[in-house]
C-alpha atoms as a PDB file:
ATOM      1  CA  UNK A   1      10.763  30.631  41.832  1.00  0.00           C
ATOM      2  CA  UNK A   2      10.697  34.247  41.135  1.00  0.00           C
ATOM      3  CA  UNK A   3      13.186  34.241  38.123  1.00  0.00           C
ATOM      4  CA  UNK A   4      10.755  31.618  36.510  1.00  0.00           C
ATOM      5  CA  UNK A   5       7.699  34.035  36.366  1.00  0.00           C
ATOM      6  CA  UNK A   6       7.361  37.448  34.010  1.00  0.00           C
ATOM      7  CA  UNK A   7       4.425  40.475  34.965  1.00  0.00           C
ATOM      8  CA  UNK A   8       3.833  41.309  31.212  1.00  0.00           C
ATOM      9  CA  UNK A   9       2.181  44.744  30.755  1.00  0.00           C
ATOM     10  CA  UNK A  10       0.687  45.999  27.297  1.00  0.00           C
ATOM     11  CA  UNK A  11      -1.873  47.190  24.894  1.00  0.00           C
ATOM     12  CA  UNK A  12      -5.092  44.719  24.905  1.00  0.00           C
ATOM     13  CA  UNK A  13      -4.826  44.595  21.506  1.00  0.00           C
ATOM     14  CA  UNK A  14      -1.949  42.606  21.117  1.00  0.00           C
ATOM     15  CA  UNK A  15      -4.186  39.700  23.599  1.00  0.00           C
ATOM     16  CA  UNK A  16      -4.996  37.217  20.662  1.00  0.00           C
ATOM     17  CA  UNK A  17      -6.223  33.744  21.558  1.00  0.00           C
ATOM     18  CA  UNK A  18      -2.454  32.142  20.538  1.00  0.00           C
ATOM     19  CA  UNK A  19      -1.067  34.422  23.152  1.00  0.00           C
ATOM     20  CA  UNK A  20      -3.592  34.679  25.892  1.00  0.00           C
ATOM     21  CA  UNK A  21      -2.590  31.057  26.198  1.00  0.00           C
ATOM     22  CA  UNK A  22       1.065  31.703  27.697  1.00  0.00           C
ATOM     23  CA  UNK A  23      -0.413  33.423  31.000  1.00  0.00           C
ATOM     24  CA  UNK A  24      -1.741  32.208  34.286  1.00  0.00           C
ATOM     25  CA  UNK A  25      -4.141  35.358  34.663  1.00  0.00           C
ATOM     26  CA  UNK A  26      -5.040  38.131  33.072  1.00  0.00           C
ATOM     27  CA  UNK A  27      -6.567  41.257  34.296  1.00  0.00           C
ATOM     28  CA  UNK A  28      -7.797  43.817  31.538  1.00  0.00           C
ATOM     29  CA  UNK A  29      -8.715  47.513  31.592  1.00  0.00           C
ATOM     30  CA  UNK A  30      -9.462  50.503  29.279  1.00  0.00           C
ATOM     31  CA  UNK A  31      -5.599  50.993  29.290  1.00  0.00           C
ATOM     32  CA  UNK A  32      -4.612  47.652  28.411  1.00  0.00           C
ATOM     33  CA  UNK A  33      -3.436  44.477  30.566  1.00  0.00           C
ATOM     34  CA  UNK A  34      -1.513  43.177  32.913  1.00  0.00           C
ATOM     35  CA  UNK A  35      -0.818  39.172  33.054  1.00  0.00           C
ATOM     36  CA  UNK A  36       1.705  36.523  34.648  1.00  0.00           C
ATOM     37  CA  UNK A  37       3.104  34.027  33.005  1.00  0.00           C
ATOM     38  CA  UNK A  38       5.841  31.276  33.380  1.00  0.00           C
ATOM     39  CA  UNK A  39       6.905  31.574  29.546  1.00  0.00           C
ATOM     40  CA  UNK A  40       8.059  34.749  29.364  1.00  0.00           C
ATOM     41  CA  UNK A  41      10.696  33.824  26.616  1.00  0.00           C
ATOM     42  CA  UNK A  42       7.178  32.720  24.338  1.00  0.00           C
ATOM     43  CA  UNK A  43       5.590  35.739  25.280  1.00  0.00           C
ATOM     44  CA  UNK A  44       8.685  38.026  23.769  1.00  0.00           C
ATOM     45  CA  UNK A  45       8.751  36.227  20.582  1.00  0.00           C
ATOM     46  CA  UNK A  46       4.966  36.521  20.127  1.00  0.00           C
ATOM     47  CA  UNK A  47       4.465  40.192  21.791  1.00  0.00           C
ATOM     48  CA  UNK A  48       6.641  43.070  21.025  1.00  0.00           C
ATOM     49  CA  UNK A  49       6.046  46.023  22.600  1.00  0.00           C
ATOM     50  CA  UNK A  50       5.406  44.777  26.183  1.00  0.00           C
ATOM     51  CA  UNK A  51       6.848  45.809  29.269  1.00  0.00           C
ATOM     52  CA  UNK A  52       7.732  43.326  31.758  1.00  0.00           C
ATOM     53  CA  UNK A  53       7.903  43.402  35.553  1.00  0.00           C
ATOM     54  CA  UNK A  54       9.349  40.726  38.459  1.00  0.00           C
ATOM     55  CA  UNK A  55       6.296  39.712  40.186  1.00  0.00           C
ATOM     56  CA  UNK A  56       6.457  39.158  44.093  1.00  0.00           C
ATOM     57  CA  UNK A  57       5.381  35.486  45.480  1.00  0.00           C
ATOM     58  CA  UNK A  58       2.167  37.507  46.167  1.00  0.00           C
ATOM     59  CA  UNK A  59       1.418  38.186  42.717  1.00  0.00           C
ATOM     60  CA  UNK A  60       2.296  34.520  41.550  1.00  0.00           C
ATOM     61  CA  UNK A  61      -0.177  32.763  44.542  1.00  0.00           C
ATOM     62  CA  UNK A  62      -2.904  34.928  43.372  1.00  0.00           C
ATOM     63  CA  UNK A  63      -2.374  34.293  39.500  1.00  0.00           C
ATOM     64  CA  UNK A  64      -2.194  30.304  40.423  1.00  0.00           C
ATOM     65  CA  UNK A  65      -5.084  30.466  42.439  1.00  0.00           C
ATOM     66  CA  UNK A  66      -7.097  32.605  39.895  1.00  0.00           C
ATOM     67  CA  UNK A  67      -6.220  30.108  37.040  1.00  0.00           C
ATOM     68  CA  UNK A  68      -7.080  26.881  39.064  1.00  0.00           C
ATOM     69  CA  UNK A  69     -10.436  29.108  39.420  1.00  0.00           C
ATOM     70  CA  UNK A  70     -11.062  29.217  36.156  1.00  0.00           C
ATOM     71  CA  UNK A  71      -9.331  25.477  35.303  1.00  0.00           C
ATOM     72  CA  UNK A  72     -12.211  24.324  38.032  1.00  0.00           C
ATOM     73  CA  UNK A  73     -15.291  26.600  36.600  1.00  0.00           C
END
């Protein structure tokens, strides 16, 4: 399960609404953002310039349970 998910970190601007489609969650600051997704392949084609992490099973519970939050609201 963990080789399935990406932590993508990066500059908000390159958060469009094509590619704020590909994550589960995403948290935003003054410094940029920090999202999970399961597509990480879709999110390299679309988003250069990103680093990416290996979440823990922590970080994908919360991300799930944030998005069926938001699926719900």
């Amino acid at each position: 399960m963990l080789d399935s998910y990406r932590i993508i970190k990066g500059s908000a601007e390159k958060l469009s609404t094509d590619t704020r489609k590909y994550f589960l969650n995403i948290e935003e600051s003054a410094f940029g953002f920090t999202g999970i997704t399961k597509q990480g392949s879709d999110v390299m084609v679309h988003m250069q310039d990103v680093l990416t992490e290996r979440p823990t099973i922590e970080d994908i519970m919360l991300a799930n349970v944030e998005r069926r939050k938001k699926d719900v609201n």
